[in-house]
N, C-alpha and C. Protein backbone atom coordinates (compact mmCIF):
# COMPACT_ATOMS: atom_id res chain seq x y z
N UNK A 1 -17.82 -27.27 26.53
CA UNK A 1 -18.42 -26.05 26.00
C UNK A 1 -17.78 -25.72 24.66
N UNK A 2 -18.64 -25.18 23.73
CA UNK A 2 -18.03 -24.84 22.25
C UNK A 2 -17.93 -23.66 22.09
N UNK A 3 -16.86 -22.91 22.53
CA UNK A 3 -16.69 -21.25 22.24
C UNK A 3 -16.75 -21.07 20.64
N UNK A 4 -17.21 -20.13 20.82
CA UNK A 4 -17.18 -19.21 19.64
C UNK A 4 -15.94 -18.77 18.83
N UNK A 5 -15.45 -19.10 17.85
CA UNK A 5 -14.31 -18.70 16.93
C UNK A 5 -14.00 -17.28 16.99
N UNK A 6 -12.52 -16.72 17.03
CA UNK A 6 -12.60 -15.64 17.40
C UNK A 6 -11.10 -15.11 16.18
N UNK A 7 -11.39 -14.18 15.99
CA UNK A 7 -10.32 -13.29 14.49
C UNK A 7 -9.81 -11.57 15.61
N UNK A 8 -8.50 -10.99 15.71
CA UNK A 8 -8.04 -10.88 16.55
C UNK A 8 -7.08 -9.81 15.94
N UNK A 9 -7.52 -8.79 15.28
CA UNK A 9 -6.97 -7.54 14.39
C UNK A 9 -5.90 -6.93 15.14
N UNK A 10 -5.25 -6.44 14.88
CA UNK A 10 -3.82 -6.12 15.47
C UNK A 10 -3.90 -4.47 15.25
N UNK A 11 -4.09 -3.65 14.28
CA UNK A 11 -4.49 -2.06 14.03
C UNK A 11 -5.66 -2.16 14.00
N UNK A 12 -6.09 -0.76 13.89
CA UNK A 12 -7.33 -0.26 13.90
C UNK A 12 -7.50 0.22 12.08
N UNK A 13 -6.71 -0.19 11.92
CA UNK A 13 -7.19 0.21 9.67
C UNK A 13 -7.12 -1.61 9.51
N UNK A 14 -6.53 -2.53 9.99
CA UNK A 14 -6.74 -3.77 9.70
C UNK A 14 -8.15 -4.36 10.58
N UNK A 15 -8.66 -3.78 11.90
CA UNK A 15 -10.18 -3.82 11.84
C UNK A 15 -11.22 -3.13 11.30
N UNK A 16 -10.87 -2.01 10.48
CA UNK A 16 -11.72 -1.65 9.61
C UNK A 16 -11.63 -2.54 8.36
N UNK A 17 -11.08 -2.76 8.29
CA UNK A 17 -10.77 -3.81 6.88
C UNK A 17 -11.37 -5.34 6.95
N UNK A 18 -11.15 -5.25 8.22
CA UNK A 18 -12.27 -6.80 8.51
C UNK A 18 -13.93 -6.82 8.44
N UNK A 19 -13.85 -5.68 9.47
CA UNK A 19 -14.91 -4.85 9.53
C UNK A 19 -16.15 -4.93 8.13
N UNK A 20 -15.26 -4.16 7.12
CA UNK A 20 -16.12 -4.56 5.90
C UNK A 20 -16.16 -5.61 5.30
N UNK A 21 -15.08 -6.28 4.96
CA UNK A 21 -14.82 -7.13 4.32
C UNK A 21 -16.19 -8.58 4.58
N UNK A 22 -15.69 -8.70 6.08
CA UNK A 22 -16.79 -9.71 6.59
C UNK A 22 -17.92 -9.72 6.91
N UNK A 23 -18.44 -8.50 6.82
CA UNK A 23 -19.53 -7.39 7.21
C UNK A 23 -20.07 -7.84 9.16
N UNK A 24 -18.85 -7.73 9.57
CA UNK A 24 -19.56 -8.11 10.59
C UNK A 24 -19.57 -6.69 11.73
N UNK A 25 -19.98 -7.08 12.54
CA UNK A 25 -20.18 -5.76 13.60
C UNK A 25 -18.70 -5.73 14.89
N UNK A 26 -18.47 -4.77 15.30
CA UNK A 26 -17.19 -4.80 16.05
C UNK A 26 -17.17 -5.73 17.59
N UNK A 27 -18.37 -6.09 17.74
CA UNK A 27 -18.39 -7.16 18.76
C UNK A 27 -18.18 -8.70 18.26
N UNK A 28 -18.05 -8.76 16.62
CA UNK A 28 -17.93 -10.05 16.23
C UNK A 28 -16.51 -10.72 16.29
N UNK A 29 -15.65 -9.87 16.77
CA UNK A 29 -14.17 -9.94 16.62
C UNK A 29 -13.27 -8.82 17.73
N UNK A 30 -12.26 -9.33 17.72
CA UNK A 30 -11.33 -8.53 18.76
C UNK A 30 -10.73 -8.02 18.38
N UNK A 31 -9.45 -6.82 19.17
CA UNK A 31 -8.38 -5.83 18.50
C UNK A 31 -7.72 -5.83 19.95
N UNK A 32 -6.26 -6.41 19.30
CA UNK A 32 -5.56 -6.42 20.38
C UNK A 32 -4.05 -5.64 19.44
N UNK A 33 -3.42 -4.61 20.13
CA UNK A 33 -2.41 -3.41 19.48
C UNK A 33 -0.98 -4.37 20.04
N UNK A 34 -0.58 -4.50 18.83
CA UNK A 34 1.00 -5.53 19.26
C UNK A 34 0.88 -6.74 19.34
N UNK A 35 1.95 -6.69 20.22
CA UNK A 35 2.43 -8.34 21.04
C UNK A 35 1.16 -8.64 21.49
N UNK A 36 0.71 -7.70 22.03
CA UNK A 36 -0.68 -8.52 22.97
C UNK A 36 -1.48 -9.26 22.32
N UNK A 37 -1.44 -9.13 20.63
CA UNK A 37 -1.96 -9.95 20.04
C UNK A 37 -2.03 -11.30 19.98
N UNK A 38 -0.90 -11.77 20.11
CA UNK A 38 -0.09 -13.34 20.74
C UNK A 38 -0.32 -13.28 22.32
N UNK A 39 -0.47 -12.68 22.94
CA UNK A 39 -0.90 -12.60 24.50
C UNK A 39 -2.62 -13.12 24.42
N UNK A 40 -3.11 -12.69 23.76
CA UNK A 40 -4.46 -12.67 23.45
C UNK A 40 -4.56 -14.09 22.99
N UNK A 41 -3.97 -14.62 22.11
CA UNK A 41 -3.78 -15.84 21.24
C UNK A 41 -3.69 -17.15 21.95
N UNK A 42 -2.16 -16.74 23.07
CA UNK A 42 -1.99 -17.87 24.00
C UNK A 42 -3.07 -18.29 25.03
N UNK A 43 -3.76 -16.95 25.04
CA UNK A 43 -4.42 -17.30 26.30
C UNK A 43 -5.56 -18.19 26.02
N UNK A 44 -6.10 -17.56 24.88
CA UNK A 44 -7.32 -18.59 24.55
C UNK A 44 -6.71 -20.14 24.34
N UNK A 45 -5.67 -20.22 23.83
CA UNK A 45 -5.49 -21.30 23.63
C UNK A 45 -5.35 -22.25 25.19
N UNK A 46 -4.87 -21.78 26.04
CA UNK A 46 -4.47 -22.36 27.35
C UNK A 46 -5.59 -22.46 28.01
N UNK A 47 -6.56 -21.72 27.03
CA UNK A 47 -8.15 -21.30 28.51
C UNK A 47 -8.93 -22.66 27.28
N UNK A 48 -8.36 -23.09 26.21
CA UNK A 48 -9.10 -24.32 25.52
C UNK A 48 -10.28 -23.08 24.87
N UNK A 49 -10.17 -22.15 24.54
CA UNK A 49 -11.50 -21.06 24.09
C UNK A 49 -11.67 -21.33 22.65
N UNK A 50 -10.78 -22.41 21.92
CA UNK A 50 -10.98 -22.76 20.42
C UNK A 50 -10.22 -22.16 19.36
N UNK A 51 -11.01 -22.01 17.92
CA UNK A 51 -10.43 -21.66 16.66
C UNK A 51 -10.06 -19.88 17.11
N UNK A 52 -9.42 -19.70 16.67
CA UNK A 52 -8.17 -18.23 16.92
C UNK A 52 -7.43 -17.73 15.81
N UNK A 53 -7.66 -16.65 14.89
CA UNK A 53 -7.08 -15.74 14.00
C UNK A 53 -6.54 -14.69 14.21
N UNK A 54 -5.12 -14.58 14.15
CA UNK A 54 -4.55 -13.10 14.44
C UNK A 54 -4.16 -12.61 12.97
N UNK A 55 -4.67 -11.65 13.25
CA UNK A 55 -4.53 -10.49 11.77
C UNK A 55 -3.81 -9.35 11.54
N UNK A 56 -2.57 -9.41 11.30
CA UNK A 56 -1.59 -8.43 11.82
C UNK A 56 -0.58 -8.12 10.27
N UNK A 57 -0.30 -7.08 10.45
CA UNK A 57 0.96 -6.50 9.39
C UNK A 57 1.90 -6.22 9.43
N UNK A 58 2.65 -6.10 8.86
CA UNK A 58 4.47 -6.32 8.66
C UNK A 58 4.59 -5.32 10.18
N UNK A 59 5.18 -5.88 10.63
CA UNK A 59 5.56 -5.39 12.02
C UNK A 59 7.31 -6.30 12.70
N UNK A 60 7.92 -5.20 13.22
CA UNK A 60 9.50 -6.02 13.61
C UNK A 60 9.25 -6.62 14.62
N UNK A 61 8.42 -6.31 15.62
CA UNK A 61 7.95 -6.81 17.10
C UNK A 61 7.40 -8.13 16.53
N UNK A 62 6.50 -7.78 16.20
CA UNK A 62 5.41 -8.95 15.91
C UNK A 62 6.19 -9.90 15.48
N UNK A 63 7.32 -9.79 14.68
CA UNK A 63 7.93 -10.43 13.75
C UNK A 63 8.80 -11.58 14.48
N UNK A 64 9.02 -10.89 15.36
CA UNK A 64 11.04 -11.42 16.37
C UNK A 64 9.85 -11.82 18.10
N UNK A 65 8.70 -12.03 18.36
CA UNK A 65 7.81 -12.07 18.97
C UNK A 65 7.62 -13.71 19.46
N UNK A 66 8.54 -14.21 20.35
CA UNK A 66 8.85 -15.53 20.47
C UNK A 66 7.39 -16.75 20.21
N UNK A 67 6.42 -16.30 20.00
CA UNK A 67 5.36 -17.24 20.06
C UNK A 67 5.02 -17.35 18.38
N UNK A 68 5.27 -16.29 17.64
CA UNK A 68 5.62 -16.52 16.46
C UNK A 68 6.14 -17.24 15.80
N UNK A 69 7.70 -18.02 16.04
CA UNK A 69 8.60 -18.97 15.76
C UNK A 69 7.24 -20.20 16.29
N UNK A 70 6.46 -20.32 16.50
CA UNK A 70 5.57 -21.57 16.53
C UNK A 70 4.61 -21.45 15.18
N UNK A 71 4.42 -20.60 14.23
CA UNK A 71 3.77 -20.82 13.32
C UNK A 71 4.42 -20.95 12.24
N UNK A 72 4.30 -21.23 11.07
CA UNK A 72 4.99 -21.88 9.93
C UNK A 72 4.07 -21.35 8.78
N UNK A 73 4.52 -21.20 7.41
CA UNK A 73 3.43 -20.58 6.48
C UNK A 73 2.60 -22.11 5.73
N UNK A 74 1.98 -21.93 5.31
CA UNK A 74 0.69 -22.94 5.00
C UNK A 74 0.40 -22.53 3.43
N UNK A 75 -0.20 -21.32 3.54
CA UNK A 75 -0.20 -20.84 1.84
C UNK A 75 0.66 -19.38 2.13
N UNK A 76 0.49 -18.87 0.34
CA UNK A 76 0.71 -17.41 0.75
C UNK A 76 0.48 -16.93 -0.72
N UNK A 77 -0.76 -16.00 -0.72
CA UNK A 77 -1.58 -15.62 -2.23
C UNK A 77 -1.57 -14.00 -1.83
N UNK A 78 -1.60 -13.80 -2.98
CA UNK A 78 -2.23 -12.18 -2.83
C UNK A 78 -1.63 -11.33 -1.64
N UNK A 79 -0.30 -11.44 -0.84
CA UNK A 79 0.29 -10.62 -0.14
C UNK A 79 -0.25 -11.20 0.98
N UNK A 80 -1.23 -12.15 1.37
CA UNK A 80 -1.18 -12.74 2.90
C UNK A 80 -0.79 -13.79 2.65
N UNK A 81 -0.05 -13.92 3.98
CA UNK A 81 0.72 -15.32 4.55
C UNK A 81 -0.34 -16.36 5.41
N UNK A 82 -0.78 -17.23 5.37
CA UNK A 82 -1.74 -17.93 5.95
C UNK A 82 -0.26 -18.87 6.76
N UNK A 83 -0.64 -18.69 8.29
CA UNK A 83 -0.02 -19.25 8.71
C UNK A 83 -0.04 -20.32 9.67
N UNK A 84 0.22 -21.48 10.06
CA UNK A 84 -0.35 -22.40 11.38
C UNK A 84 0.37 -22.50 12.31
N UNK A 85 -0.11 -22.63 13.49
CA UNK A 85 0.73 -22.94 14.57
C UNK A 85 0.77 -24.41 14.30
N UNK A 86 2.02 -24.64 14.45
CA UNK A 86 2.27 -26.31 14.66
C UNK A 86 1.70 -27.24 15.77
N UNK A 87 1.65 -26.61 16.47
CA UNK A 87 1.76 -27.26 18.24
C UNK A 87 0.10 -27.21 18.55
N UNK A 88 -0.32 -26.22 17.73
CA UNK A 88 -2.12 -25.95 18.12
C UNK A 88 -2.73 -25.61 17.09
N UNK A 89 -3.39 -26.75 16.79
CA UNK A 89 -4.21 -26.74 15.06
C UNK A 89 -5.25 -25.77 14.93
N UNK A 90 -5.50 -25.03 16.21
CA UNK A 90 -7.00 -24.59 16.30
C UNK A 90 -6.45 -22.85 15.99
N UNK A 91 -5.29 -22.51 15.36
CA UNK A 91 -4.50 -21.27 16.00
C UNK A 91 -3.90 -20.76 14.32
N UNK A 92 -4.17 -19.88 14.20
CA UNK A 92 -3.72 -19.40 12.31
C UNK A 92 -3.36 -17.87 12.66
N UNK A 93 -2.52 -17.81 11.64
CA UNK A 93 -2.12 -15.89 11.61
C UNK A 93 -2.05 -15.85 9.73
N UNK A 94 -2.88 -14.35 9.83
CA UNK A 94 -2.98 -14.20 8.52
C UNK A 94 -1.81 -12.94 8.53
N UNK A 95 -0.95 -13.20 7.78
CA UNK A 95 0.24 -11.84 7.50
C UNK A 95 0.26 -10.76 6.44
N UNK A 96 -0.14 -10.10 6.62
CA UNK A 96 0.22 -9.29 5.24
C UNK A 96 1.48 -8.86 5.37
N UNK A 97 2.12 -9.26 4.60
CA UNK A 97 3.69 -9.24 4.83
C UNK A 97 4.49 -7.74 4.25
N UNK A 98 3.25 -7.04 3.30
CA UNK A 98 3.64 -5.49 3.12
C UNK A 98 3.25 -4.70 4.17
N UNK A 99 2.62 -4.85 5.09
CA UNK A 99 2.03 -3.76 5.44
C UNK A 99 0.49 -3.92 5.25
N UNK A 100 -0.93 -3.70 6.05
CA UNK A 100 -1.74 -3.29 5.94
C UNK A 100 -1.54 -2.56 4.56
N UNK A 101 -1.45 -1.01 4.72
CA UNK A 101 -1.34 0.05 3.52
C UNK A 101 -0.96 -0.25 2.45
N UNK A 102 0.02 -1.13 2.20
CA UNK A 102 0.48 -1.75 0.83
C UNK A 102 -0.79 -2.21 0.26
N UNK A 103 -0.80 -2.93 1.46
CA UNK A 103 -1.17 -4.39 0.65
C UNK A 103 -2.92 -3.76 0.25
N UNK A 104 -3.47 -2.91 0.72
CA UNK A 104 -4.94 -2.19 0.43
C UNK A 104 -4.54 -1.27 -0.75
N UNK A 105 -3.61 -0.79 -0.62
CA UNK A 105 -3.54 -0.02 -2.18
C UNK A 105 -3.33 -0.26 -3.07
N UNK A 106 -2.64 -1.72 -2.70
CA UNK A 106 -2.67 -2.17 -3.89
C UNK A 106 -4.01 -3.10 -4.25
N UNK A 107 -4.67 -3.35 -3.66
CA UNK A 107 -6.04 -4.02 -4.01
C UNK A 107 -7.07 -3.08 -4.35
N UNK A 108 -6.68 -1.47 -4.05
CA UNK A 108 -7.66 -0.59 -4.81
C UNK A 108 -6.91 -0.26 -6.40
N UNK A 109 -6.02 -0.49 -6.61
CA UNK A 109 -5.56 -0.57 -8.09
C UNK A 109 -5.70 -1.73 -8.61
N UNK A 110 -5.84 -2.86 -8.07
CA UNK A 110 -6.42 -4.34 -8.56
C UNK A 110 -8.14 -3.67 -9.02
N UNK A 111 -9.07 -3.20 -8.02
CA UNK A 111 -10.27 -3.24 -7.99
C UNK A 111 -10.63 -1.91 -8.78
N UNK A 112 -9.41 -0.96 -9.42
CA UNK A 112 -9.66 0.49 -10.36
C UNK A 112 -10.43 1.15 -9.35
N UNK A 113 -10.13 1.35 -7.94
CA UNK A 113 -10.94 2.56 -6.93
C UNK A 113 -9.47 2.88 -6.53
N UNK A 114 -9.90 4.51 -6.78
CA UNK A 114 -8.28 5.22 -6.53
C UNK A 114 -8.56 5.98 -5.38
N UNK A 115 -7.94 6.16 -4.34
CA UNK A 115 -7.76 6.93 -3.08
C UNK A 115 -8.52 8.38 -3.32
N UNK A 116 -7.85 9.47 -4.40
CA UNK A 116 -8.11 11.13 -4.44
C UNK A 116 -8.98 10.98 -4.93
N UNK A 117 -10.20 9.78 -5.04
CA UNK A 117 -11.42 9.78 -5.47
C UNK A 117 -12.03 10.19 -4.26
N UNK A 118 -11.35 9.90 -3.09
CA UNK A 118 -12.57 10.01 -1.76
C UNK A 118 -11.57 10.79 -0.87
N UNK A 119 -10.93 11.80 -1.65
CA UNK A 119 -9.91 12.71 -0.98
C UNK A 119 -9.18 12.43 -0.04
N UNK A 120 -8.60 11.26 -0.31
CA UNK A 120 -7.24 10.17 0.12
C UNK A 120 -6.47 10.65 -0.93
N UNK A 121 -4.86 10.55 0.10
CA UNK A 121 -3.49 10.73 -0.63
C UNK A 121 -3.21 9.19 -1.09
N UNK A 122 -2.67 8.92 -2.34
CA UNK A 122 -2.26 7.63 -2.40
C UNK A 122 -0.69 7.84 -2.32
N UNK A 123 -0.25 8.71 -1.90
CA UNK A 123 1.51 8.35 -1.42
C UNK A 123 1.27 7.79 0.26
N UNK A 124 2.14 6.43 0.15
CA UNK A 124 2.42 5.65 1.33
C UNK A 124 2.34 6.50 2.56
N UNK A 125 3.09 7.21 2.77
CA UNK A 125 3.41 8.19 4.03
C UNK A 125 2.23 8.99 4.46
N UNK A 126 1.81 9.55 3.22
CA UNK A 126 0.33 10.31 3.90
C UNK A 126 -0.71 9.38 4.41
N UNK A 127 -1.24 8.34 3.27
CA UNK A 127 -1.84 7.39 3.99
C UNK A 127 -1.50 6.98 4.85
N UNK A 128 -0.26 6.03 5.27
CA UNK A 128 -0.53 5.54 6.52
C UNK A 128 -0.75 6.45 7.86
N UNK A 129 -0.36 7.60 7.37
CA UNK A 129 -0.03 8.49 8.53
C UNK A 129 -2.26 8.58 9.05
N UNK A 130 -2.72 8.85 7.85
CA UNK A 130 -4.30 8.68 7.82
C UNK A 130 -4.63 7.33 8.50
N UNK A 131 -3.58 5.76 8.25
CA UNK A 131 -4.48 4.98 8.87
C UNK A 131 -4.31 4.81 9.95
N UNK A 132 -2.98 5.68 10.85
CA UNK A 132 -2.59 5.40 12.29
C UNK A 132 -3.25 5.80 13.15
N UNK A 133 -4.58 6.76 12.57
CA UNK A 133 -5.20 7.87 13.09
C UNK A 133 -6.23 6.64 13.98
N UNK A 134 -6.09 6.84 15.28
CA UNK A 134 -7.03 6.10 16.11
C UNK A 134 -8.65 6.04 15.77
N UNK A 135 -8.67 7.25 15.24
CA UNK A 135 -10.40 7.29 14.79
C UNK A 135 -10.46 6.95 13.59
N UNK A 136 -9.39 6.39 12.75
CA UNK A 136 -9.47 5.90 11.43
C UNK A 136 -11.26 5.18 11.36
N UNK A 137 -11.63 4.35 12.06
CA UNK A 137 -13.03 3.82 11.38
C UNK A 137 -13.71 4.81 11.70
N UNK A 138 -14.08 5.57 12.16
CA UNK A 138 -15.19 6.85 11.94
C UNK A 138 -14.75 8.14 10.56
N UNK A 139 -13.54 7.78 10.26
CA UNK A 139 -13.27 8.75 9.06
C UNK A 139 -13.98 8.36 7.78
N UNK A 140 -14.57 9.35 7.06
CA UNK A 140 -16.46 8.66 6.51
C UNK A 140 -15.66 8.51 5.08
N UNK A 141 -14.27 9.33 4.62
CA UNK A 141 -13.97 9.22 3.52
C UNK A 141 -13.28 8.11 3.06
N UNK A 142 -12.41 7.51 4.42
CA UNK A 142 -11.79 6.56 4.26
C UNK A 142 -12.81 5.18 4.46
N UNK A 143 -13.74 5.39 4.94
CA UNK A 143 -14.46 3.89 4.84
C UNK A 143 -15.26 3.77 3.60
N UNK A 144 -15.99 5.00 2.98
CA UNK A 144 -16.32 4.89 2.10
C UNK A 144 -15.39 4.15 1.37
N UNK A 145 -13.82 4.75 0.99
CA UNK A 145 -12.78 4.31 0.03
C UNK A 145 -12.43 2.64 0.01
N UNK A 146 -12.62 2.25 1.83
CA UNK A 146 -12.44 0.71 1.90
C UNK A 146 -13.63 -0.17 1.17
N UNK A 147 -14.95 0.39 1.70
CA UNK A 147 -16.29 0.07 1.22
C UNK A 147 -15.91 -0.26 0.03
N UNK A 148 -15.58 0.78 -1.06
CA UNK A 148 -15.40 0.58 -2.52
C UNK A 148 -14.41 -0.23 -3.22
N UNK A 149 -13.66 -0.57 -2.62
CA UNK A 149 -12.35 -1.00 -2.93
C UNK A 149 -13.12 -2.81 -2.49
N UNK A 150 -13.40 -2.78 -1.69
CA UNK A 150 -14.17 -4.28 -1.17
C UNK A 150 -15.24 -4.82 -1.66
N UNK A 151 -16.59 -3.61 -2.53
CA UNK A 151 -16.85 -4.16 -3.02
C UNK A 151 -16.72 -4.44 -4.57
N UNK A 152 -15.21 -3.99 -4.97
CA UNK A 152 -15.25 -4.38 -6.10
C UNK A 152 -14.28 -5.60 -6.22
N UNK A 153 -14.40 -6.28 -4.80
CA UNK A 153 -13.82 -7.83 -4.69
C UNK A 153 -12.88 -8.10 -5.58
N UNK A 154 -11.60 -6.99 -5.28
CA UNK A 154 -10.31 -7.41 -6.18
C UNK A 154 -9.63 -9.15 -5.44
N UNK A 155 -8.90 -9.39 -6.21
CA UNK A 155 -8.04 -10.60 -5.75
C UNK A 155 -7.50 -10.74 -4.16
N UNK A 156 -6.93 -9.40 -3.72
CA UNK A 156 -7.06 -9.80 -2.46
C UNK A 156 -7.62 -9.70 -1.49
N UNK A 157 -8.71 -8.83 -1.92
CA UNK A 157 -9.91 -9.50 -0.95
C UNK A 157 -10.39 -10.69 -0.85
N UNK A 158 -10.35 -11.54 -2.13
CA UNK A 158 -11.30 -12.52 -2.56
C UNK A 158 -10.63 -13.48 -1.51
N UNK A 159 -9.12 -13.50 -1.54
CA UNK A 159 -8.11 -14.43 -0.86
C UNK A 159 -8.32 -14.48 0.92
N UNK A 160 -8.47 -13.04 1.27
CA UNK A 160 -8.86 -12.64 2.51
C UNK A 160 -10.32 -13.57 2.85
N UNK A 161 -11.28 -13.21 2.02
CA UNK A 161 -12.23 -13.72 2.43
C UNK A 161 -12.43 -15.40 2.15
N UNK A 162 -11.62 -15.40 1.59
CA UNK A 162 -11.42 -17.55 1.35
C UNK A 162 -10.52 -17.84 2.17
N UNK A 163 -9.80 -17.24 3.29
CA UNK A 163 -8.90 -18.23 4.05
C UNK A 163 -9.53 -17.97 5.29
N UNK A 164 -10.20 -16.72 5.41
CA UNK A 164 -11.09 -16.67 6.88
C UNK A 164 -12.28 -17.61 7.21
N UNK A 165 -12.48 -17.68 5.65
CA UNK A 165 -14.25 -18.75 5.69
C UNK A 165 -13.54 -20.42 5.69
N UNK A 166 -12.53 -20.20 5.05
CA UNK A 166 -11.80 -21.42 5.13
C UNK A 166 -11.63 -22.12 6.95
N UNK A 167 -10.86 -20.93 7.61
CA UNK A 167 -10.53 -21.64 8.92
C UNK A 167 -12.10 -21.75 10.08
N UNK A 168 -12.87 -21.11 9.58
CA UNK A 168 -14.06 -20.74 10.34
C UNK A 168 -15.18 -21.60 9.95
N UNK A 169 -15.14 -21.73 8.86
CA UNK A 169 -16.39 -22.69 7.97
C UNK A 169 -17.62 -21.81 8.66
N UNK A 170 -18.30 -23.25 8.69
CA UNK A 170 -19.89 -22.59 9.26
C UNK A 170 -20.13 -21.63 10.60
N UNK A 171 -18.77 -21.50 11.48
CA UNK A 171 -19.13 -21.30 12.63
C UNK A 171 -18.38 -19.26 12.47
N UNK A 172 -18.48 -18.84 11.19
CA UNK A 172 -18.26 -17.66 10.84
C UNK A 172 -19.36 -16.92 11.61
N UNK A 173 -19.02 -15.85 12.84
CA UNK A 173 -19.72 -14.83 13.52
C UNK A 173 -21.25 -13.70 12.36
N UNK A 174 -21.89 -13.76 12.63
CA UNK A 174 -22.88 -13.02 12.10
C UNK A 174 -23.98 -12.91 12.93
């Protein structure tokens, strides 16, 4: 059987960010909070369920997260780490190694869309404190702000969206 390729968001502001980016719908992809993300990871891999993307941000858990020490970096552009598991070719982690929040604010100053345009704080602390917010994807100001920021396809989006189409090729969810 040929499962379906599966991308595996770790927050809920890094599945909104997929969300647009790939334009896909929230059944096209998973969200697993933490470790469980690598729980999520192993399993497919042991159940043989195929190609597997975990999408996660600077995190200490995640970091010191023993199934981790199995991936190794591959590239690393624009603030993500493209990473492989050694042991299972079918298995990648994309890192943003600032932070989600960094690493988006700074791609809305790459792309000239500024936050207090869509009555977003651009100091770190307020935002993130905005993206921890569980209902972050129903907040209309902040998706608008991602919307805009994505489609003015700064550099690291462009990178985002060339290493996902990269590991997925044709068999990209739509």
């Amino acid at each position: 059987m040929n499962h379906k390729p599966l991308l595996i968001a770790e927050c809920h502001f890094d599945t909104l960010i997929i969300e647009i980016v790939m334009r896909w719908q929230r059944k096209d992809f998973d969200h697993a909070k933490g470790t469980q993300l690598f729980n999520a990871m192993k399993q497919r891999n042991d159940s043989k369920q195929g190609i597997t993307i975990g999408f996660f941000d600077k995190n200490k858990k995640l970091d010191e997260h023993e199934y981790m020490r199995k991936f190794k970096t591959d590239q690393e552009n624009h603030g993500i780490q493209w990473l492989k598991n050694l042991e299972v070719p079918n298995q990648h982690v994309f890192y943003l190694k600032d932070g989600a929040e960094e690493w988006f604010l700074e791609a809305s100053v790459s792309a000239s869309v500024f936050p207090s345009s869509f009555n977003i704080s651009d100091k770190i602390t307020e935002f993130k404190k905005r993206t921890k917010n569980l209902s972050v994807r129903n907040d209309n100001d902040m998706y608008k702000f991602v919307k805009a920021v994505i489609r003015n396809n700064p550099p690291q989006i462009q990178t985002l969206r060339k290493y996902v189409s990269s590991v997925f090729g044709d068999q990209i969810p739509i």
